[in-house]
C-alpha atoms as a PDB file:
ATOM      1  CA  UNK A   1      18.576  -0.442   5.060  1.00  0.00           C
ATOM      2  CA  UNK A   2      17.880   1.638   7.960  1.00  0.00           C
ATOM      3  CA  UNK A   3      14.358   1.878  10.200  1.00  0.00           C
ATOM      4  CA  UNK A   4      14.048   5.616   8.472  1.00  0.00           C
ATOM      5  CA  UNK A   5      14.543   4.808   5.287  1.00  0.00           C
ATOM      6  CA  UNK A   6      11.986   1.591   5.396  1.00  0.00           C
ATOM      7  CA  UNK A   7       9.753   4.247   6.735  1.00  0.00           C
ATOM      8  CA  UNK A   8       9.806   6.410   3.706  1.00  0.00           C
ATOM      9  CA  UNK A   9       9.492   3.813   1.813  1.00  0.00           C
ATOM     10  CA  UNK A  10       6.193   2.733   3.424  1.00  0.00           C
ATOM     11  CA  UNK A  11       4.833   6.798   3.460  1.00  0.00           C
ATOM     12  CA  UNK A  12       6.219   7.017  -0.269  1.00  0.00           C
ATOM     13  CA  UNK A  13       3.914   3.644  -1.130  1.00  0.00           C
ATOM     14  CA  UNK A  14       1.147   4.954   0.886  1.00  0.00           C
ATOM     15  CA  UNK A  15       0.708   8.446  -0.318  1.00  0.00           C
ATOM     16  CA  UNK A  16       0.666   6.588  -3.729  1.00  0.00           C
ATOM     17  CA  UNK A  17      -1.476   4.523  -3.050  1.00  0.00           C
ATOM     18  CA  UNK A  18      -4.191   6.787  -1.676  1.00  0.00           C
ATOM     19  CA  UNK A  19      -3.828   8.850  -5.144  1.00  0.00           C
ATOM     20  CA  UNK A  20      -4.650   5.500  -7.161  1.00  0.00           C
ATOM     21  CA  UNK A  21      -7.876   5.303  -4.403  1.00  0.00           C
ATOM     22  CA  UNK A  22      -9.236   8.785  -5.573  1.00  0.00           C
ATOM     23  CA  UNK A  23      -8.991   8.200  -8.714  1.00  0.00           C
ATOM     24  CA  UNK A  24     -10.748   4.948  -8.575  1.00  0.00           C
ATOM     25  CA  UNK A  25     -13.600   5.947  -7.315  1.00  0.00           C
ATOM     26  CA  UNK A  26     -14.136   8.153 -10.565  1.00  0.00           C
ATOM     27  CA  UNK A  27     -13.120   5.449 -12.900  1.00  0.00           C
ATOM     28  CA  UNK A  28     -16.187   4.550 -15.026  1.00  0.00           C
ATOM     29  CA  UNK A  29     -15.357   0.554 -14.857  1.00  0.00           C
ATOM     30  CA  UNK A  30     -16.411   0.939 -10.953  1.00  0.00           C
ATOM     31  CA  UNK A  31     -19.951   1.499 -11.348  1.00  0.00           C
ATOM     32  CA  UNK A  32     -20.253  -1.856 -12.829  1.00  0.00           C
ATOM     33  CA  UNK A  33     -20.900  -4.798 -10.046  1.00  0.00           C
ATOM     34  CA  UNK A  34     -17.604  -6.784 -10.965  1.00  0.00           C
ATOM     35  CA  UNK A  35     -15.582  -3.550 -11.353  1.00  0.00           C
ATOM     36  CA  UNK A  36     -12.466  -3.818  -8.843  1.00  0.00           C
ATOM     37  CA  UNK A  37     -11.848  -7.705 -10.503  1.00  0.00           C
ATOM     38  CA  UNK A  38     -10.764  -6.484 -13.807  1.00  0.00           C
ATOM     39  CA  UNK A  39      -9.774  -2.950 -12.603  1.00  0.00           C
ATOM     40  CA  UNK A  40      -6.528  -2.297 -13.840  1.00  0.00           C
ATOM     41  CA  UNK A  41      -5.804   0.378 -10.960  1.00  0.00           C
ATOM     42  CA  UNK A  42      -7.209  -1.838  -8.344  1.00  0.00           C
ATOM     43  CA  UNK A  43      -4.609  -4.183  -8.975  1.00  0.00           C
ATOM     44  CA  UNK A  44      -1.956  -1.715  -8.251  1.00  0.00           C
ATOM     45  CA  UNK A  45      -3.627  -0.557  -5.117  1.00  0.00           C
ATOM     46  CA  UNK A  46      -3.586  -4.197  -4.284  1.00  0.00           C
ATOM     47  CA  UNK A  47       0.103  -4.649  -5.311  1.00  0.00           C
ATOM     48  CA  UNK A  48       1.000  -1.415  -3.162  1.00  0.00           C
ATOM     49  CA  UNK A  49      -0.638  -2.958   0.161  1.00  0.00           C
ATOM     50  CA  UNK A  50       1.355  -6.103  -0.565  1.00  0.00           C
ATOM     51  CA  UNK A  51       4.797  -3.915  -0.618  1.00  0.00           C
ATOM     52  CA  UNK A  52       3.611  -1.523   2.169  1.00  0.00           C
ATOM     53  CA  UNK A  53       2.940  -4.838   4.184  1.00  0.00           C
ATOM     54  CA  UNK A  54       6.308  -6.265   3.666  1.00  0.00           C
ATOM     55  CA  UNK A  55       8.054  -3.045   4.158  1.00  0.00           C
ATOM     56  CA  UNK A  56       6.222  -2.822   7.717  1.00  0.00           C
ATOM     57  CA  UNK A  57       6.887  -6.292   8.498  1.00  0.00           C
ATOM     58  CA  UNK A  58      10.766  -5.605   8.329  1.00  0.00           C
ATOM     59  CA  UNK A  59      10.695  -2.077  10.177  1.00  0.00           C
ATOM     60  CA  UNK A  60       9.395  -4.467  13.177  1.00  0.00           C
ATOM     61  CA  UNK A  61      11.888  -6.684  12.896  1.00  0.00           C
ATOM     62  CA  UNK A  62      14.400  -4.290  12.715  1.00  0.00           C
ATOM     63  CA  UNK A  63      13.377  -2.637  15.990  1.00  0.00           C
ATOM     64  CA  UNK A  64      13.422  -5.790  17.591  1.00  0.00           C
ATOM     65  CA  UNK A  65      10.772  -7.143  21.217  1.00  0.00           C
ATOM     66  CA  UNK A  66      11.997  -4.293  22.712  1.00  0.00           C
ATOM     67  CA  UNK A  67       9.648  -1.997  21.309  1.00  0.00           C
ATOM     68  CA  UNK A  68       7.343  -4.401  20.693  1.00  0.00           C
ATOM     69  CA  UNK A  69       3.805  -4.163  23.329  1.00  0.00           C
END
């Protein structure tokens, strides 16, 4: 898999996961004090940073030290 296509991946994931953000904030469950624990869509947002992580970690290794600073 190429750098670009890692990429997309990663702005795919993130656009996603800023969706899920907006509409957690509105989600009734997060005006109670334990709210993100047992929030379904938290978990996904969670889940997405894990992937978007991953995803970044093997665009750097792809473009090797020599971009690296």
């Amino acid at each position: 898999m190429s750098i670009e296509e890692l990429q997309e991946q990663v702005d795919k994931l993130l656009e996603e996961m800023d969706e899920l953000q907006e509409v957690c904030d509105t989600l009734e469950i997060c005006n109670q004090d334990d709210g993100c624990a047992t929030c379904e869509t938290n978990k996904k947002i969670e889940e997405l940073e894990q992937k978007i992580e991953e995803l970044e970690d093997r665009v750097e290794k792809l473009m090797g030290p020599e971009e690296e600073e």
